[in-house]
C-alpha atoms as a PDB file:
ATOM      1  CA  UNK A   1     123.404-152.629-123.053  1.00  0.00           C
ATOM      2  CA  UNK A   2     122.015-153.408-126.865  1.00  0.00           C
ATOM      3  CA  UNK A   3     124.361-154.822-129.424  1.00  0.00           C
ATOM      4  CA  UNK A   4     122.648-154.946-133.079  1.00  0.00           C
ATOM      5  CA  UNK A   5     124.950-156.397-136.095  1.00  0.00           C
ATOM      6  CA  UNK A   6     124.447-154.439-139.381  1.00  0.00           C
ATOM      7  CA  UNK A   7     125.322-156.829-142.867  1.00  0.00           C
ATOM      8  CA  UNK A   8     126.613-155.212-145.484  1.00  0.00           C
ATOM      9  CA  UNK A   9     125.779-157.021-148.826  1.00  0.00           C
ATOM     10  CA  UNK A  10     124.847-154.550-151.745  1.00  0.00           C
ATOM     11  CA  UNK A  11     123.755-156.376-155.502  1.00  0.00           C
ATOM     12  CA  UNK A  12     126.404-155.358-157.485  1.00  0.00           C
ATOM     13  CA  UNK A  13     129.404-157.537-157.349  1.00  0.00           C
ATOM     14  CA  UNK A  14     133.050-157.873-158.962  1.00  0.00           C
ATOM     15  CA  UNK A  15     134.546-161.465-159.193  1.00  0.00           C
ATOM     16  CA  UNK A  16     131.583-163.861-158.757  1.00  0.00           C
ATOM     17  CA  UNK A  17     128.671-162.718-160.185  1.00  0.00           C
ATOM     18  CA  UNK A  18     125.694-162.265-157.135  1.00  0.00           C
ATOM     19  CA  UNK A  19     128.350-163.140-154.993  1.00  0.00           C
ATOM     20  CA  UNK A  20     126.527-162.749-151.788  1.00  0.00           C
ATOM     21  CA  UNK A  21     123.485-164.872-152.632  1.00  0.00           C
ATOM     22  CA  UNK A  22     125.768-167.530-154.303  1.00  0.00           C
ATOM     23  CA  UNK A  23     125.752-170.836-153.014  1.00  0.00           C
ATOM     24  CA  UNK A  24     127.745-172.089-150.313  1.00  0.00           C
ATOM     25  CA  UNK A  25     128.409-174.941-148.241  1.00  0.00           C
ATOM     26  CA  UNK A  26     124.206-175.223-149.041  1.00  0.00           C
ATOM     27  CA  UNK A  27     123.485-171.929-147.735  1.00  0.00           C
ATOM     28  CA  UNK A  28     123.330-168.516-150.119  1.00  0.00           C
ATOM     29  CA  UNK A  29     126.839-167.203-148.680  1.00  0.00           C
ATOM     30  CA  UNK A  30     125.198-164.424-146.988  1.00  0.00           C
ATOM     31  CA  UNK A  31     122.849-166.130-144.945  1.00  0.00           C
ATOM     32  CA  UNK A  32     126.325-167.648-142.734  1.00  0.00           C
ATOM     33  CA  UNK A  33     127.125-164.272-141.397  1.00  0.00           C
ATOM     34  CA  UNK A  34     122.805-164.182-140.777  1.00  0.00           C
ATOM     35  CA  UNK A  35     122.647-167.191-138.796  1.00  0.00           C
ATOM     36  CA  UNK A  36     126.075-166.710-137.055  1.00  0.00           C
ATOM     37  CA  UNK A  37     124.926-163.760-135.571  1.00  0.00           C
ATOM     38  CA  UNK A  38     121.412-164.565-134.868  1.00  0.00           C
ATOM     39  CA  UNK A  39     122.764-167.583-132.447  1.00  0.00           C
ATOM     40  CA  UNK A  40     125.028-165.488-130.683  1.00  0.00           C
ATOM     41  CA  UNK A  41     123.146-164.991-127.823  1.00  0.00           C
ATOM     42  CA  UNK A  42     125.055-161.001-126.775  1.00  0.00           C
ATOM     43  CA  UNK A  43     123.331-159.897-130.194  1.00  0.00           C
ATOM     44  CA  UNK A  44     120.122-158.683-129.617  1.00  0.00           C
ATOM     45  CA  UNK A  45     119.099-157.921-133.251  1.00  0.00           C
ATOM     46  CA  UNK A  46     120.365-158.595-137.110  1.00  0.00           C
ATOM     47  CA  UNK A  47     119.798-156.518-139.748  1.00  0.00           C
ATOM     48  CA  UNK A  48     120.857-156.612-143.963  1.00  0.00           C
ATOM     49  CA  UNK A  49     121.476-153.217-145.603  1.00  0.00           C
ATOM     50  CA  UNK A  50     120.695-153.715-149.600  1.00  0.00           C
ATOM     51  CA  UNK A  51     120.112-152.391-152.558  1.00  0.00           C
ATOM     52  CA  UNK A  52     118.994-155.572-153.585  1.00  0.00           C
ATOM     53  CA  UNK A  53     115.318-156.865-153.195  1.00  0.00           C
ATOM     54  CA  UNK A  54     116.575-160.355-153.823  1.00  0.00           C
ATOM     55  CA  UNK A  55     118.940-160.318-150.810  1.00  0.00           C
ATOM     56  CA  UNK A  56     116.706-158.556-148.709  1.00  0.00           C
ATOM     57  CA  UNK A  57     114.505-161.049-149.590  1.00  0.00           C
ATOM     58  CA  UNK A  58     117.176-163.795-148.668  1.00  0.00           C
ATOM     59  CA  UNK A  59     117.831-161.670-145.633  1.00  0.00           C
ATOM     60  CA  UNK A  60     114.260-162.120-144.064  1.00  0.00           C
ATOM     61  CA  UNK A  61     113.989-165.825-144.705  1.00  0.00           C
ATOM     62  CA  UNK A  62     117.226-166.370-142.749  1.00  0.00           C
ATOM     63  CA  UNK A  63     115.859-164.055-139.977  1.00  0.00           C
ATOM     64  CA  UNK A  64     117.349-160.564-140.106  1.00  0.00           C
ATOM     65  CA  UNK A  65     115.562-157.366-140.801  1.00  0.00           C
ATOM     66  CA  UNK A  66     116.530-155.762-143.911  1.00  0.00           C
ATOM     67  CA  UNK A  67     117.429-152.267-144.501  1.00  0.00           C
ATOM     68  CA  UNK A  68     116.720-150.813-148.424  1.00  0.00           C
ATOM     69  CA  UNK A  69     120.148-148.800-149.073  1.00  0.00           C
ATOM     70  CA  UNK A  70     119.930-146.200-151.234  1.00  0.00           C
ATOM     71  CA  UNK A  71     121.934-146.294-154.780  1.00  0.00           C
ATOM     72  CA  UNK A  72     124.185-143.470-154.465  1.00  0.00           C
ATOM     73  CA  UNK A  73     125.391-145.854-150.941  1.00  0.00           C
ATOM     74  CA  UNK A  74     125.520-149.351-152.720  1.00  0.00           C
ATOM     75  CA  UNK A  75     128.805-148.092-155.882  1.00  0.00           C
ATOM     76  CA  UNK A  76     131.772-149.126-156.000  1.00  0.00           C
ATOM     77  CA  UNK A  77     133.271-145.936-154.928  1.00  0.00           C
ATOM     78  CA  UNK A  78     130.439-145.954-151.035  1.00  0.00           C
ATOM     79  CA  UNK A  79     132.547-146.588-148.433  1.00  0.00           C
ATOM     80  CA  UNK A  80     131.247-149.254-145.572  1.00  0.00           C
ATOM     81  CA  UNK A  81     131.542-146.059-143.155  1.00  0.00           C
ATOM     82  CA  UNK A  82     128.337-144.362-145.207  1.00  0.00           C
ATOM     83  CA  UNK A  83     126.426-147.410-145.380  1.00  0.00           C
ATOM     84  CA  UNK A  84     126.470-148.397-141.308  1.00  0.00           C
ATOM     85  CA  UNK A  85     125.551-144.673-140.724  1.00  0.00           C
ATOM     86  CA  UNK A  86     122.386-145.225-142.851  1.00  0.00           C
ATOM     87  CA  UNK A  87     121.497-148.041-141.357  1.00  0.00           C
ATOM     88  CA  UNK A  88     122.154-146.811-137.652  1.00  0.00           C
ATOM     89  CA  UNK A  89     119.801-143.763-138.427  1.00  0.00           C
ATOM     90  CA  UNK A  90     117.075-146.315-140.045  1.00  0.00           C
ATOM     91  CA  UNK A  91     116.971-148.399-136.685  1.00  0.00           C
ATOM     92  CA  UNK A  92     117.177-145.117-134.309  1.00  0.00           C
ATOM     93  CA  UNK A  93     114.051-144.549-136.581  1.00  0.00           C
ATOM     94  CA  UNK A  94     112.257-147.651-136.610  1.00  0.00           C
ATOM     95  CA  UNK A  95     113.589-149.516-133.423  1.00  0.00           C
ATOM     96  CA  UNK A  96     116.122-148.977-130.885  1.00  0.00           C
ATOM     97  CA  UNK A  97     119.251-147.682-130.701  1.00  0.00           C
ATOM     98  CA  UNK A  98     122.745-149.765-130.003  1.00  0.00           C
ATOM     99  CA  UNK A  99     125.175-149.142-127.902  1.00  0.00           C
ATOM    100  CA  UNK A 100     127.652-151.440-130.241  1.00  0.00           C
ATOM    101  CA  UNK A 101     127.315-152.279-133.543  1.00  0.00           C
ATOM    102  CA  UNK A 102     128.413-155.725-134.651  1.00  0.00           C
ATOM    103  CA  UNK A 103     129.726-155.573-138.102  1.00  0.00           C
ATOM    104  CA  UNK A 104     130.616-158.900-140.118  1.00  0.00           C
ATOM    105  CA  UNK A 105     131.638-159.320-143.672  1.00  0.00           C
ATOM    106  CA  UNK A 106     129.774-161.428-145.468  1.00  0.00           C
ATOM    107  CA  UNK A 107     133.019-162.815-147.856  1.00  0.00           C
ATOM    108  CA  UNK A 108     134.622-164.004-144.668  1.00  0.00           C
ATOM    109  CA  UNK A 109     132.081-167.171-143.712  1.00  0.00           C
ATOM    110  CA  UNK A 110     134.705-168.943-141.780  1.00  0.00           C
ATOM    111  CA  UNK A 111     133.597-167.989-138.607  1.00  0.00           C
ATOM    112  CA  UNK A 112     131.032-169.323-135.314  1.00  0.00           C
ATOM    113  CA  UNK A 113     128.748-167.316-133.407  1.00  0.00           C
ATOM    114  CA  UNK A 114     131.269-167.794-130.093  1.00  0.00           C
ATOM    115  CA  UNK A 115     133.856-165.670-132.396  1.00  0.00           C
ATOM    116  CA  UNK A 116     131.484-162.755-131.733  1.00  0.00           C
ATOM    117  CA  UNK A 117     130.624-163.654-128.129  1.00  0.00           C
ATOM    118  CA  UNK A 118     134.121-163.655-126.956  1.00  0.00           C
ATOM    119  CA  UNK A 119     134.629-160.663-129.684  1.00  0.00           C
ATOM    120  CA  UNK A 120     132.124-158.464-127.354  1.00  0.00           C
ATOM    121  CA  UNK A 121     133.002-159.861-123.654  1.00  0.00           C
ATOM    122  CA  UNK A 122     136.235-159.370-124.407  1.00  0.00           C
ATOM    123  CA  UNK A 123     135.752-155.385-125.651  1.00  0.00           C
ATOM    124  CA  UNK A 124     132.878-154.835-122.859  1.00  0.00           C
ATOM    125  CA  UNK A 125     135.784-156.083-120.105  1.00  0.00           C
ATOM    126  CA  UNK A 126     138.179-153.995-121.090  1.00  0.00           C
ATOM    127  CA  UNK A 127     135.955-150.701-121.727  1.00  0.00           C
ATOM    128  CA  UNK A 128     137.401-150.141-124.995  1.00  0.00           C
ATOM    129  CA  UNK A 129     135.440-148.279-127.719  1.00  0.00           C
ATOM    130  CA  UNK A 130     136.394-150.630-131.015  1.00  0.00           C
ATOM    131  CA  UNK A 131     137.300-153.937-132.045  1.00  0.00           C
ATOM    132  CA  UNK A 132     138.769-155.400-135.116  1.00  0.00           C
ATOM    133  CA  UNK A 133     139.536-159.122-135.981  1.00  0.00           C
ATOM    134  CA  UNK A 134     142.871-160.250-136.690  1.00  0.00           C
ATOM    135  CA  UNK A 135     145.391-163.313-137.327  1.00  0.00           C
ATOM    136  CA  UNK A 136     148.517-163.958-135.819  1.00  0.00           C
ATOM    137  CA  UNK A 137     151.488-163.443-138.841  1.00  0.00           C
ATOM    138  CA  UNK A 138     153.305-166.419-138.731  1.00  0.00           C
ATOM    139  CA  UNK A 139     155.197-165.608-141.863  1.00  0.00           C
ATOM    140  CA  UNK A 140     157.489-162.497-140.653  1.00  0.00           C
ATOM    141  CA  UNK A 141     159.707-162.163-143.153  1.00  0.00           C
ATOM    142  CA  UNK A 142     157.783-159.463-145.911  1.00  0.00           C
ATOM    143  CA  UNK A 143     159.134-158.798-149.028  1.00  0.00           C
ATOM    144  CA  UNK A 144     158.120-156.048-152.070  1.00  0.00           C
ATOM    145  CA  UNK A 145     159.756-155.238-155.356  1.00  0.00           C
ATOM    146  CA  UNK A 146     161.405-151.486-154.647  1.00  0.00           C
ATOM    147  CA  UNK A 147     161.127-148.243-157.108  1.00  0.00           C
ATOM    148  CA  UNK A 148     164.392-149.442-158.473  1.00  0.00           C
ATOM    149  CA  UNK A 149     162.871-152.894-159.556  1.00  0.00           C
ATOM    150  CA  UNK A 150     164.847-155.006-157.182  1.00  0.00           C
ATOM    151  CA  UNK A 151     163.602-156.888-154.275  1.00  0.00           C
ATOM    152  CA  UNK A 152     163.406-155.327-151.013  1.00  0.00           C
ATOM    153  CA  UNK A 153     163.004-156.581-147.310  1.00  0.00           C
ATOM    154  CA  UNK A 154     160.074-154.687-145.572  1.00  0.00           C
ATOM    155  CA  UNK A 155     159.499-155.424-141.912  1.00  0.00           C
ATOM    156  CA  UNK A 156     163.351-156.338-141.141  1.00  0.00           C
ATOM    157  CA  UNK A 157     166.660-156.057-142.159  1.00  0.00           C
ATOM    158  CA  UNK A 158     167.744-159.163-144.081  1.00  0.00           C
ATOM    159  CA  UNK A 159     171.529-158.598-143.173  1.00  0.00           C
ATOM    160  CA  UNK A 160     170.321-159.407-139.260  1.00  0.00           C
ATOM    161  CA  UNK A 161     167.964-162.145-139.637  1.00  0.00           C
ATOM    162  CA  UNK A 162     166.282-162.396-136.186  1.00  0.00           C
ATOM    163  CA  UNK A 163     165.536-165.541-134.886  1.00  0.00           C
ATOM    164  CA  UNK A 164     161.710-166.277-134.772  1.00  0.00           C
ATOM    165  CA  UNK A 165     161.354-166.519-131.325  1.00  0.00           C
ATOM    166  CA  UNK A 166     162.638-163.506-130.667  1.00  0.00           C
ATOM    167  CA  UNK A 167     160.406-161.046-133.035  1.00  0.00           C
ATOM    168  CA  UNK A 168     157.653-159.186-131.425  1.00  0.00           C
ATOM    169  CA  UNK A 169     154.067-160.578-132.286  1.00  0.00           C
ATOM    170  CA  UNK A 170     151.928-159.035-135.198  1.00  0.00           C
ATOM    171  CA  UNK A 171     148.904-159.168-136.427  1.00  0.00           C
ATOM    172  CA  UNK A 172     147.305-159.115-139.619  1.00  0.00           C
ATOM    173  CA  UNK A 173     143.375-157.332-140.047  1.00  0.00           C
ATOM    174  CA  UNK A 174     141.662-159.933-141.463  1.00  0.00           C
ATOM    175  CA  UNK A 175     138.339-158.414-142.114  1.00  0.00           C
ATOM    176  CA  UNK A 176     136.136-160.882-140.745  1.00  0.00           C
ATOM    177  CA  UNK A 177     134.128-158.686-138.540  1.00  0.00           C
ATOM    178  CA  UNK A 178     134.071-155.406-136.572  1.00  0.00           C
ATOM    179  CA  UNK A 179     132.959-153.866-133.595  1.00  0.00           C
ATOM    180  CA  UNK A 180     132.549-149.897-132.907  1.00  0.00           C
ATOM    181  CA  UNK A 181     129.951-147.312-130.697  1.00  0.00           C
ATOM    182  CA  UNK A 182     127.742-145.907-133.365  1.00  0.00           C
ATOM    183  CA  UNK A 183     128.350-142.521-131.862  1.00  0.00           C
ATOM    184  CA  UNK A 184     132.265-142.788-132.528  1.00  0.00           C
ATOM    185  CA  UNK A 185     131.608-143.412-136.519  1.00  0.00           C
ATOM    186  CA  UNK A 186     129.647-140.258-136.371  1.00  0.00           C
ATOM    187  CA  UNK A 187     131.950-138.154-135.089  1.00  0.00           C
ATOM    188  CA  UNK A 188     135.198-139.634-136.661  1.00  0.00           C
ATOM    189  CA  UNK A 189     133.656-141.255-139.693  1.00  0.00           C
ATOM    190  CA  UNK A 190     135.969-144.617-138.809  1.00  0.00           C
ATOM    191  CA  UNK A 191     135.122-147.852-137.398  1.00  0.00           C
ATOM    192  CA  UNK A 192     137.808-147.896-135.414  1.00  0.00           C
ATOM    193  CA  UNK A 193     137.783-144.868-133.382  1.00  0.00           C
ATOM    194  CA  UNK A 194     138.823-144.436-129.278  1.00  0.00           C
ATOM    195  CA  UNK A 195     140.659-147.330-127.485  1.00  0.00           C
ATOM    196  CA  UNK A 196     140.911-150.115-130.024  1.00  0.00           C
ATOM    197  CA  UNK A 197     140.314-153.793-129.424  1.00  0.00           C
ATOM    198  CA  UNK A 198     142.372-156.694-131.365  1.00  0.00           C
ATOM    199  CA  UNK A 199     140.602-159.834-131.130  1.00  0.00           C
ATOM    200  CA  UNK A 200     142.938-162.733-132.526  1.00  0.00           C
ATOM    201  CA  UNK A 201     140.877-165.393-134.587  1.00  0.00           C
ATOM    202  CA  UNK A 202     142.471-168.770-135.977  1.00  0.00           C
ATOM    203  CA  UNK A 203     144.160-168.632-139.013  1.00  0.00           C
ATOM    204  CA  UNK A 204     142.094-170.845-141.401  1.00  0.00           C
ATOM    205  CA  UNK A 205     139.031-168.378-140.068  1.00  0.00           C
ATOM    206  CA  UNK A 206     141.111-165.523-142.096  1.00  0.00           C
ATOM    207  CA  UNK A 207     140.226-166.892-145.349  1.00  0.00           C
ATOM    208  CA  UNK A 208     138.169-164.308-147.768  1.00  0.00           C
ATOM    209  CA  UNK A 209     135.663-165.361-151.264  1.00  0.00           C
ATOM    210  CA  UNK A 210     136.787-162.989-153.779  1.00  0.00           C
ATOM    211  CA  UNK A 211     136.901-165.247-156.612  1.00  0.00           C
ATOM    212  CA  UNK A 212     135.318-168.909-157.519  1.00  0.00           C
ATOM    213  CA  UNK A 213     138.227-170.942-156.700  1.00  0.00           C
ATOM    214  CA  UNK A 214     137.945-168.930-153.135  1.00  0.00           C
ATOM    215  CA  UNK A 215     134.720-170.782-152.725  1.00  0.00           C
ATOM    216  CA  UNK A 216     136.061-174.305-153.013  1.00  0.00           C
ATOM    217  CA  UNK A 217     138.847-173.862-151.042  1.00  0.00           C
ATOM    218  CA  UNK A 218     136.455-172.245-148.068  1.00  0.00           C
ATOM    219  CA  UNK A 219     134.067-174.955-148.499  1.00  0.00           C
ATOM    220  CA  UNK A 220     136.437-177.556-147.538  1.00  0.00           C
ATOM    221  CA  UNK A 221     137.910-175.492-144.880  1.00  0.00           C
ATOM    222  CA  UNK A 222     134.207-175.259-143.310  1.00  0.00           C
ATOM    223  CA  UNK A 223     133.599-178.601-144.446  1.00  0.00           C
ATOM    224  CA  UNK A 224     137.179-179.865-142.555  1.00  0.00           C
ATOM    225  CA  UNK A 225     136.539-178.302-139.145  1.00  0.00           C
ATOM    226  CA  UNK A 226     133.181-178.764-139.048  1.00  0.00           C
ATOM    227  CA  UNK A 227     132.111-175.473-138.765  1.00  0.00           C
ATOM    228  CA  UNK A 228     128.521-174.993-137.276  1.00  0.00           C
ATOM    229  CA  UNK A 229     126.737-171.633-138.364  1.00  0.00           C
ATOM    230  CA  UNK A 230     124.785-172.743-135.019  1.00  0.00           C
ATOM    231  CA  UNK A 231     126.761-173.214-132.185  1.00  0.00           C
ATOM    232  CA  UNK A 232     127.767-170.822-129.292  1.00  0.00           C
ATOM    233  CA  UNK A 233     130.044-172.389-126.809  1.00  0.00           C
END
């Protein structure tokens, strides 16, 4: 069995400008996702897909292998799909081929490298063929603003208010990281593809950098629970 984790992390960026090479908690931000999965001891290698010498630059000093991703992969309109399938054919090419492919996002830092041990025993015990990370939804009750411009109730019917403990668990996709068979996003073009996986995370681990104030607020989150890029319990 060979797990490799592919990082996503092109140069162009909307929000915070070189967002995944901007400074975090003392770290570029990218190099968290690096080092998380490098001390996870079920990974057996880490590679960066860029467009970006300067983060595949950043990639190698943190210790993954970096993977030069062509332009017409690394605009706004590439999809993550068409960027893991060029860097599964690079390492088929130039080392060996995975039978799972690890795949974090680099805006979602809060994380340890046991996330993604217990992420992969957990989908290796059960035989399943993809994973995605979610959150419990504590907050039920969803609401949107209807066609007609008035308030509606989404996920239940406000006229027969259930109590809490009687609603049916859900989950929320936080986007921290994924797990697939590289031969599944091949033929379906989908990370998530065969029997899927839900791996439940802690809430404060949901948290995403999109914008500056994002930052700050997942700094002292990190900062708070003393988050160690290093460990693996």
């Amino acid at each position: 069995m060979r797990i490799s984790c592919i990082i996503l992390a092109r140069g162009g960026s909307k929000g915070i400008k070189h967002k995944n090479t901007h400074m975090f908690c003392g770290k570029p931000l990218l190099a968290w996702s690096i080092l998380q999965a490098t001390s996870c001891r079920e990974i057996d290698d880490v590679w960066v897909s860029s467009d970006s010498e300067e983060i595949l630059l950043t990639s190698e000093k943190y210790g993954a292998r970096s993977i030069l991703r062509p332009l017409e992969l690394a605009t706004d309109e590439s999809t993550s799909e068409a960027a893991w399938k060029h860097s599964i054919r690079y390492i088929s090419d130039n080392s060996k081929n995975a039978d799972f492919i690890v795949a974090p996002q680099v805006t979602s830092p809060l994380r340890e490298p046991k996330d993604f041990s217990k992420a992969i025993k957990q989908l290796l015990l059960s035989g399943n063929d993809s994973l995605l990370s979610v959150s419990e939804i504590e907050d039920y009750f969803c609401w949107k603003i209807g066609t007609n411009g008035w308030p509606e109730s989404v996920n239940y019917n406000y006229k027969y208010r259930k109590r809490r403990q009687l609603i049916e668990k859900q989950y929320l996709e936080n986007g921290s990281f994924y797990i697939f068979r590289p031969n599944l996003l091949f033929e379906t073009n989908n990370r998530l593809a065969g029997k899927i996986e839900l791996f439940v995370m802690d809430k404060f681990k949901s948290f995403q950098i999109d914008s500056l104030p994002d930052i700050k607020l997942c700094e002292k989150i990190m900062e708070g629970f003393s988050l160690d890029e290093i460990s693996n319990d």
